[in-house]
N, C-alpha and C. Protein backbone atom coordinates (compact mmCIF):
# COMPACT_ATOMS: atom_id res chain seq x y z
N UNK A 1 217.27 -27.75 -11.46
CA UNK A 1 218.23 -27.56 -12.53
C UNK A 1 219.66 -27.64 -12.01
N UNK A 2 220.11 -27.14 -10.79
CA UNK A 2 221.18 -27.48 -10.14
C UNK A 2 222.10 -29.02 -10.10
N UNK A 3 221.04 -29.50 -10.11
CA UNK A 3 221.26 -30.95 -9.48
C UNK A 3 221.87 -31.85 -11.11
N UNK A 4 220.75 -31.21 -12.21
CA UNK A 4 221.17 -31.51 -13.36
C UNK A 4 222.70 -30.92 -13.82
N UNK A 5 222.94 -30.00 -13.41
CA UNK A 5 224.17 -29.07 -13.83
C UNK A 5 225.57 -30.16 -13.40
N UNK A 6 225.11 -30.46 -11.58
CA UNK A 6 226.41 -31.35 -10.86
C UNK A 6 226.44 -32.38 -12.13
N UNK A 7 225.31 -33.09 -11.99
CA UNK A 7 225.47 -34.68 -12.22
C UNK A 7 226.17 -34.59 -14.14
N UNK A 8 225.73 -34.01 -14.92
CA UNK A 8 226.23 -33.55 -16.31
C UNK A 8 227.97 -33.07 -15.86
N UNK A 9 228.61 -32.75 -14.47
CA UNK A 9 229.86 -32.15 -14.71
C UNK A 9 230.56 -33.93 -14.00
N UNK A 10 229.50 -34.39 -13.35
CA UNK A 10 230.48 -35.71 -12.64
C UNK A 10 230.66 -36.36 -13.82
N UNK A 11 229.74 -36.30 -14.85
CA UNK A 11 229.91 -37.45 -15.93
C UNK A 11 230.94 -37.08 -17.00
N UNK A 12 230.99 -35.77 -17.12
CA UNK A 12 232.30 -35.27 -17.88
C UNK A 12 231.55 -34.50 -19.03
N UNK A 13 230.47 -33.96 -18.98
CA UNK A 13 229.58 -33.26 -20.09
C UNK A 13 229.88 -31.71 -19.60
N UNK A 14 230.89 -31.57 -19.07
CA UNK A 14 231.05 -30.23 -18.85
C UNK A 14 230.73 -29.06 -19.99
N UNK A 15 230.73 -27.90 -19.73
CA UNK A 15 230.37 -26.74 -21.73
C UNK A 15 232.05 -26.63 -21.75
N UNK A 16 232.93 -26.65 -20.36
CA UNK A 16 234.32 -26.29 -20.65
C UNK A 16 235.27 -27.45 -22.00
N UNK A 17 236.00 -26.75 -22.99
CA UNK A 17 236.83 -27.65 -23.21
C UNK A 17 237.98 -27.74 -22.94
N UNK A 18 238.07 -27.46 -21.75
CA UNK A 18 239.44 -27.58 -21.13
C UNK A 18 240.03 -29.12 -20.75
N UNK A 19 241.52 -28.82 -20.55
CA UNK A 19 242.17 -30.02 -20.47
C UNK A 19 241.39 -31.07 -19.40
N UNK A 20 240.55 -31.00 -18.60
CA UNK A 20 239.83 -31.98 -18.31
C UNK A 20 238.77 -32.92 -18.80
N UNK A 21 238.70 -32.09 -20.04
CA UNK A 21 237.04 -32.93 -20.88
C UNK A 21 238.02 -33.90 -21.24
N UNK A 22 239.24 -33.48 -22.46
CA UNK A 22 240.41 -34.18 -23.27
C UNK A 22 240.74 -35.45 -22.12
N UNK A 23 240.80 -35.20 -21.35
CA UNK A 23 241.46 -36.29 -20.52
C UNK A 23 240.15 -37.45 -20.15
N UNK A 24 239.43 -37.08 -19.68
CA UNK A 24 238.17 -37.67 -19.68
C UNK A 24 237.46 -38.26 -20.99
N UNK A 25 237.97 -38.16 -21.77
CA UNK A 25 237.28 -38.63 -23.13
C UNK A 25 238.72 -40.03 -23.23
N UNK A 26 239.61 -39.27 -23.76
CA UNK A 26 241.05 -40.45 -23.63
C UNK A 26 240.74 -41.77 -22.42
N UNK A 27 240.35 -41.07 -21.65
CA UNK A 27 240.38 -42.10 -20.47
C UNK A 27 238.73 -43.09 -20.54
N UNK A 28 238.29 -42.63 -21.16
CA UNK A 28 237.29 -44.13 -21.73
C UNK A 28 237.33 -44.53 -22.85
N UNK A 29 238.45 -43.78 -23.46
CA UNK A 29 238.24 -44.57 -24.88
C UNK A 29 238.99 -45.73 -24.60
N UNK A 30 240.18 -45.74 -23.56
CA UNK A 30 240.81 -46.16 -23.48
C UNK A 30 240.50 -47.80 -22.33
N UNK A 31 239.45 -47.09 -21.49
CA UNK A 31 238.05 -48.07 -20.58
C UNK A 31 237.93 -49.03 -21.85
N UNK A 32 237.66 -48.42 -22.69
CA UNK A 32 236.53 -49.44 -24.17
C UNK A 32 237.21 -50.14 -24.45
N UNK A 33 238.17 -49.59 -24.91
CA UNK A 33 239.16 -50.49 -25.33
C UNK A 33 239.61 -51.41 -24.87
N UNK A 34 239.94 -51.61 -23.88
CA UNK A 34 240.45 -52.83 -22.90
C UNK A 34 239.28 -53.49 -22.44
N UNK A 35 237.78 -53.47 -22.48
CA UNK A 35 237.02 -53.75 -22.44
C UNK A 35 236.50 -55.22 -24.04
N UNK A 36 236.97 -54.41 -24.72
CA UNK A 36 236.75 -55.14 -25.75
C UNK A 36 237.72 -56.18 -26.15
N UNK A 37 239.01 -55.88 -25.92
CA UNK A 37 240.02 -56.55 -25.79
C UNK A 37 240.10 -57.89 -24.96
N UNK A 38 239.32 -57.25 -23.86
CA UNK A 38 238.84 -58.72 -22.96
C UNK A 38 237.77 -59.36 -22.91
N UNK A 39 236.96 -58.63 -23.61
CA UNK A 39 235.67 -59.90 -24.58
C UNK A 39 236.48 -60.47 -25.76
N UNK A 40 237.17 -60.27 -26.49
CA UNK A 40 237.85 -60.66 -27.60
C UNK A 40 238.73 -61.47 -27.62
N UNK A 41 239.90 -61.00 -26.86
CA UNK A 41 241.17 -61.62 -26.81
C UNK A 41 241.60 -62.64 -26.43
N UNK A 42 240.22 -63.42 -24.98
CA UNK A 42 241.22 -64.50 -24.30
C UNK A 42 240.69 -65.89 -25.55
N UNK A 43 239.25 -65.61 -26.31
CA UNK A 43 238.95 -66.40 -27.09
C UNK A 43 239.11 -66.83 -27.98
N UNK A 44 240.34 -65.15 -29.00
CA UNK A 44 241.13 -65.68 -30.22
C UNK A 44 242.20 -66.06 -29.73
N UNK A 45 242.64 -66.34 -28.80
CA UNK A 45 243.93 -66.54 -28.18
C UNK A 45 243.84 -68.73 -28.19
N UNK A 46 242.73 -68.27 -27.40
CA UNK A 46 242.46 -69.30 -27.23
C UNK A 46 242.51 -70.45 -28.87
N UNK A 47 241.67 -70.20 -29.67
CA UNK A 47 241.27 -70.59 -30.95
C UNK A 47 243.02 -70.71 -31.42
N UNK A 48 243.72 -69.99 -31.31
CA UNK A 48 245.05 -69.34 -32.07
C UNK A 48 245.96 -70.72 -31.51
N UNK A 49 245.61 -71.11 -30.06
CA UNK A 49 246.43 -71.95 -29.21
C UNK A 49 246.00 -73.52 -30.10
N UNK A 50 244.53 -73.71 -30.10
CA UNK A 50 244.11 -74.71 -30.63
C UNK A 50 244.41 -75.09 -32.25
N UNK A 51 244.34 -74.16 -33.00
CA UNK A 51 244.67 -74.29 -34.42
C UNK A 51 246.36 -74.58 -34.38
N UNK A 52 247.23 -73.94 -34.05
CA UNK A 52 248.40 -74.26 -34.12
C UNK A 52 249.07 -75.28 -33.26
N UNK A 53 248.04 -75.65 -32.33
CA UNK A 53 248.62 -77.00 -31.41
C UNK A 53 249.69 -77.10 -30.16
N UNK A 54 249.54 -75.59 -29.95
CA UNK A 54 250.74 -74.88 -29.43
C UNK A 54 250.96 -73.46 -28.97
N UNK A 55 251.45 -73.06 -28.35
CA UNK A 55 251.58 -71.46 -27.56
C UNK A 55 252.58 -70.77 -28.67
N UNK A 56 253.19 -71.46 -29.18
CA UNK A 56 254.81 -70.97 -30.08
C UNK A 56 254.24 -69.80 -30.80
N UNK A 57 253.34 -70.43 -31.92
CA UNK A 57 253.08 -69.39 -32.72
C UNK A 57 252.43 -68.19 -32.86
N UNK A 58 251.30 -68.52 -32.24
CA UNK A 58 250.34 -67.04 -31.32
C UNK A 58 251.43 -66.21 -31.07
N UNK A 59 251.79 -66.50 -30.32
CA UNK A 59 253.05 -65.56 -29.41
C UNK A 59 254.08 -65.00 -30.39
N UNK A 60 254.49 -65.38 -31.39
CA UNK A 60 255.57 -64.93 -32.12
C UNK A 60 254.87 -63.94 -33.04
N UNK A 61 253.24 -64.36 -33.75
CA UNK A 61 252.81 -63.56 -34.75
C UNK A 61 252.28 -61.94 -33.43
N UNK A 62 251.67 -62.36 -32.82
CA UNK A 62 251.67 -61.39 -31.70
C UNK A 62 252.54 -60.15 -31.66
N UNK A 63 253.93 -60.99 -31.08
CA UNK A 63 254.93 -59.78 -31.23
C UNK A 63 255.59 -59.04 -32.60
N UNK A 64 255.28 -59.99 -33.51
CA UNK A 64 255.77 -59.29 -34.79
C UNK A 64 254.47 -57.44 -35.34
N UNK A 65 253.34 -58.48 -34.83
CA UNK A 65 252.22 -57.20 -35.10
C UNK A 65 252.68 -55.99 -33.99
N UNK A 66 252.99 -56.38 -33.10
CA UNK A 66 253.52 -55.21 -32.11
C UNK A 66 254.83 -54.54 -32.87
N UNK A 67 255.75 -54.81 -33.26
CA UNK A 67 256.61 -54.28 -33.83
C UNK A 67 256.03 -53.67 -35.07
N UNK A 68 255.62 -54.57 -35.82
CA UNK A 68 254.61 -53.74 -37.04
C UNK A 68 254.25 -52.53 -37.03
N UNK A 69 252.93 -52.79 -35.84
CA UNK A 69 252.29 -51.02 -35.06
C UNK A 69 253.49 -50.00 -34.89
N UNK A 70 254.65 -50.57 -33.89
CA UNK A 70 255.70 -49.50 -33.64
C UNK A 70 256.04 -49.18 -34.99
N UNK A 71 256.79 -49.96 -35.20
CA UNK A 71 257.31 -49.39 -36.71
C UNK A 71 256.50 -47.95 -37.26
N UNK A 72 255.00 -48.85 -37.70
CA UNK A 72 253.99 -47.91 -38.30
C UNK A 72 253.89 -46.34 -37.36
N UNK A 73 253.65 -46.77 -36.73
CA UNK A 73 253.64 -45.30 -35.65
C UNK A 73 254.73 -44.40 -35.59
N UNK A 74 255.83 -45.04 -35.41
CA UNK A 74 257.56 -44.14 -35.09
C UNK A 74 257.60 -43.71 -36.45
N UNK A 75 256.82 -43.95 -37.63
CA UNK A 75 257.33 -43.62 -39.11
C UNK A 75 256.35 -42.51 -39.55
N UNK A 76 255.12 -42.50 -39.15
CA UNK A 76 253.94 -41.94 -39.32
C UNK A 76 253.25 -40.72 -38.59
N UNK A 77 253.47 -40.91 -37.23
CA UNK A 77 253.69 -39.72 -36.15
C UNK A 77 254.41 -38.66 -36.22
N UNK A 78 253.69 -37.16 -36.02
CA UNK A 78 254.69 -35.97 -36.37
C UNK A 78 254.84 -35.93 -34.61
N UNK A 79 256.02 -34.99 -34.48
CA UNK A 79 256.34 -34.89 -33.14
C UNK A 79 255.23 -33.52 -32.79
N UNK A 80 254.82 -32.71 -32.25
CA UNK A 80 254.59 -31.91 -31.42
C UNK A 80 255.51 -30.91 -31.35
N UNK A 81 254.81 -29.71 -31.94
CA UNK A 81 255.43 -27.89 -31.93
C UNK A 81 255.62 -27.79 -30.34
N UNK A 82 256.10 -26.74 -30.54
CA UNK A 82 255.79 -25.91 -28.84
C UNK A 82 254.90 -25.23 -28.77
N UNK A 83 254.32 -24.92 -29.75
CA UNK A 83 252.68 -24.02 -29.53
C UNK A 83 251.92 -25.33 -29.10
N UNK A 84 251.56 -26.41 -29.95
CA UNK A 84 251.23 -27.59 -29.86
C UNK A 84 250.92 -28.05 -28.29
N UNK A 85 252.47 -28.01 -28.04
CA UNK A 85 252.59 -28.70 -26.45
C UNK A 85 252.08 -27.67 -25.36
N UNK A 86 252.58 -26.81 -25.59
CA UNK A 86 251.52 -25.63 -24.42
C UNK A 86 250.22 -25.40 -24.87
N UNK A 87 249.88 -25.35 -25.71
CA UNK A 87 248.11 -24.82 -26.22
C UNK A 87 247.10 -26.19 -25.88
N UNK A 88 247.84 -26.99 -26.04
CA UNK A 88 247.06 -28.56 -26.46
C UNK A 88 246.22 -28.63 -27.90
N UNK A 89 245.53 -29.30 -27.69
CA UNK A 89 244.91 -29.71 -29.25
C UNK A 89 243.74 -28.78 -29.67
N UNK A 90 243.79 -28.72 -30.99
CA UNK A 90 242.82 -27.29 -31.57
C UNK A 90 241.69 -28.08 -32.00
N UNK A 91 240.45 -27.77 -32.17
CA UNK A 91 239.10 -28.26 -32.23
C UNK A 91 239.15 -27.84 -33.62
């Protein structure tokens, strides 16, 4: 049962929810994500290059969606209390 206990805390199945699970969860969502991004991306990129005949436009609609997101986010996002920032996040 020992051995089960280590290997459940290397993988991040700890019972604690302390700021290490939080970080450990963020940090593969964030694995996935870029994971998927690079099954995905170099092929619509690709397709994006071929349909428009050209690098120009990919690239411009690209950065407009990036500004988009910011926008959306800087407008939509509450900032963080100070209970907030010292307690961390409530379950």
């Amino acid at each position: 049962m020992a051995a089960r206990g280590n290997a459940a805390n290397l993988l991040g199945r700890s019972r604690s929810k302390g700021p290490e699970r939080v970080v450990s969860g963020i940090i593969g969502v964030l694995y996935a994500r870029a994971g998927i991004g690079a099954l995905i991306g170099r092929g619509a990129a690709g397709l994006a290059f071929d349909i428009s005949r050209g690098g120009t436009v990919p690239v411009h609609v690209c950065a407009a969606a990036n500004v988009t997101v910011a926008a959306v986010m800087a407008t939509t996002s509450k900032p963080a209390t100070k209970t907030e920032a010292k307690s961390g996040p409530r379950d």
